[in-house]
Protein backbone atom coordinates (compact mmCIF):
# COMPACT_ATOMS: atom_id res chain seq x y z
CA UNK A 1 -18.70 16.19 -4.22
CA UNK A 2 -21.72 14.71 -2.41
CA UNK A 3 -23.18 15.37 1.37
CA UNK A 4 -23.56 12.48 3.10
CA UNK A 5 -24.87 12.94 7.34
CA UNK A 6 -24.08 10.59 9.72
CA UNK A 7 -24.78 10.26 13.27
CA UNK A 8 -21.95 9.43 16.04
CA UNK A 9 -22.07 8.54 19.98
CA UNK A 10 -20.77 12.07 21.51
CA UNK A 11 -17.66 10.17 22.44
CA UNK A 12 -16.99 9.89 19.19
CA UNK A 13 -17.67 12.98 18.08
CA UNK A 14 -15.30 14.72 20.81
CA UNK A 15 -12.73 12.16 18.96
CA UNK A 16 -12.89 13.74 15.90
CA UNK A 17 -13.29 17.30 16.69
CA UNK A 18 -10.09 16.18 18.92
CA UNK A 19 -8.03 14.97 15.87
CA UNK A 20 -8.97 17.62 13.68
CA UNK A 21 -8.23 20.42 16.64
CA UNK A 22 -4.95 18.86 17.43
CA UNK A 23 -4.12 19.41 13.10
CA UNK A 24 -4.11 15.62 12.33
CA UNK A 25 -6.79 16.97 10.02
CA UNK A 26 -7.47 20.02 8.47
CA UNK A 27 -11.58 19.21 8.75
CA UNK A 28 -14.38 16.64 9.85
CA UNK A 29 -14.46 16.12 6.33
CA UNK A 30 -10.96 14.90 5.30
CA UNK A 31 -10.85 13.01 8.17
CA UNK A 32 -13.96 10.82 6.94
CA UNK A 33 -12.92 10.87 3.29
CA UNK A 34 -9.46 9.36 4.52
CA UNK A 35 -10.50 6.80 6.96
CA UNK A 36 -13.25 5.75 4.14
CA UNK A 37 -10.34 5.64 1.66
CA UNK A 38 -8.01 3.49 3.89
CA UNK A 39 -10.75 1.31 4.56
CA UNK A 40 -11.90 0.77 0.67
CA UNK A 41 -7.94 0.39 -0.15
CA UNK A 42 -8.32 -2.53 2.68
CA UNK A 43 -11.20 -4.25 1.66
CA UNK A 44 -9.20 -3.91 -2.46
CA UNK A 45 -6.10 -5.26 -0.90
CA UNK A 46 -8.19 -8.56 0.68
CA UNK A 47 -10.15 -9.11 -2.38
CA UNK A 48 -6.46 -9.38 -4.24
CA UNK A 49 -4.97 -11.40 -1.57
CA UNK A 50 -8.13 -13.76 -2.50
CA UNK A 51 -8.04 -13.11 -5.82
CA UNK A 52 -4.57 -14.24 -5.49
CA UNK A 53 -4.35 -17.53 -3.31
CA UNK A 54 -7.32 -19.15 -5.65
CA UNK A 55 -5.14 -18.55 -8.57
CA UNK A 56 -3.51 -21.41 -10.38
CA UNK A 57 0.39 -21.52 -9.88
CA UNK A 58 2.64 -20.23 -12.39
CA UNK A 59 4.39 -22.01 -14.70
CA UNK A 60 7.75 -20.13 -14.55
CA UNK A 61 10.49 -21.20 -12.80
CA UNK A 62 11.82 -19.13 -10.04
CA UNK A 63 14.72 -17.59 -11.79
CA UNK A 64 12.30 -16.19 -14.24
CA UNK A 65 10.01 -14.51 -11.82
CA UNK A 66 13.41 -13.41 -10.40
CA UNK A 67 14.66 -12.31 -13.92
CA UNK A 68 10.94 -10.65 -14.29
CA UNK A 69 11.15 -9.05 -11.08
CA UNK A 70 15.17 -6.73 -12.03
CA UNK A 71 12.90 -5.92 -15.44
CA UNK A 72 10.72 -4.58 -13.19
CA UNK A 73 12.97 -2.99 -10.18
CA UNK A 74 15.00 -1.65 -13.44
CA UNK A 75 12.27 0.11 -15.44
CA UNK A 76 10.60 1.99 -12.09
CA UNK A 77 14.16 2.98 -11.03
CA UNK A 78 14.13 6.23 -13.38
CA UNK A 79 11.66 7.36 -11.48
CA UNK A 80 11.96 6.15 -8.08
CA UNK A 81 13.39 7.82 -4.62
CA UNK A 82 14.87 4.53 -4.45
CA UNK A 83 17.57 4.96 -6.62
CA UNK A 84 20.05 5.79 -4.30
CA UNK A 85 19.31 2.15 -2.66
CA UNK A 86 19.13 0.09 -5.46
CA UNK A 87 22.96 -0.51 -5.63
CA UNK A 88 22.68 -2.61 -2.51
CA UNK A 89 19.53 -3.79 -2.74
CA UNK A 90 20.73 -5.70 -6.04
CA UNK A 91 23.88 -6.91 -4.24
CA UNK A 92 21.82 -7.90 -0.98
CA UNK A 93 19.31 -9.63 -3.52
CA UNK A 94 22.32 -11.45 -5.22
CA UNK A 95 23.25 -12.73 -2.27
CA UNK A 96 20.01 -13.98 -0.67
CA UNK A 97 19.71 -15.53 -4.56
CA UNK A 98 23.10 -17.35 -4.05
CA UNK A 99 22.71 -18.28 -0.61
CA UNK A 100 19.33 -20.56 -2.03
């Protein structure tokens, strides 16, 4: 792990030692390293969005992408905390697909 220093207005400083005194954190450090982390999984999730909306459309129709998308829901269900929803998710999802 690296050392990095940085400098911070007192009020911000109080902030911090705040959080991490009230056990929001368990140091200065994992504080940083997780609002650095939420902000790099930010900037990841814009460049995607981007990445997205300049891409071409698709050429499936949209009961493939909806076929595509059970494959999916069907192979992460083994391992998902979802399984106990995905009973009526399907149903609600069968009816939002029959209602269109």
């Amino acid at each position: 792990m690296a050392t990095m220093t940085i400098l911070l207005s007192d009020e911000l400083k109080e902030f911090v030692e705040h959080e991490v005194e009230a056990g929001a954190f368990a140091s200065v450090s994992e504080y940083m390293n997780q609002l650095i982390e939420a902000r790099r999984d930010d900037v990841e999730l814009q460049e995607k969005i981007i990445e997205g909306l300049a891409s071409p459309l698709s050429d499936l129709t949209s009961e493939e992408i909806h076929a595509q998308a059970r494959q999916i829901a069907r192979g992460y269900s083994a391992d998902s905390a979802m399984d106990a929803r995905l009973p009526e998710a399907r149903r609600e999802f069968s009816e939002d697909a029959s209602e269109n």
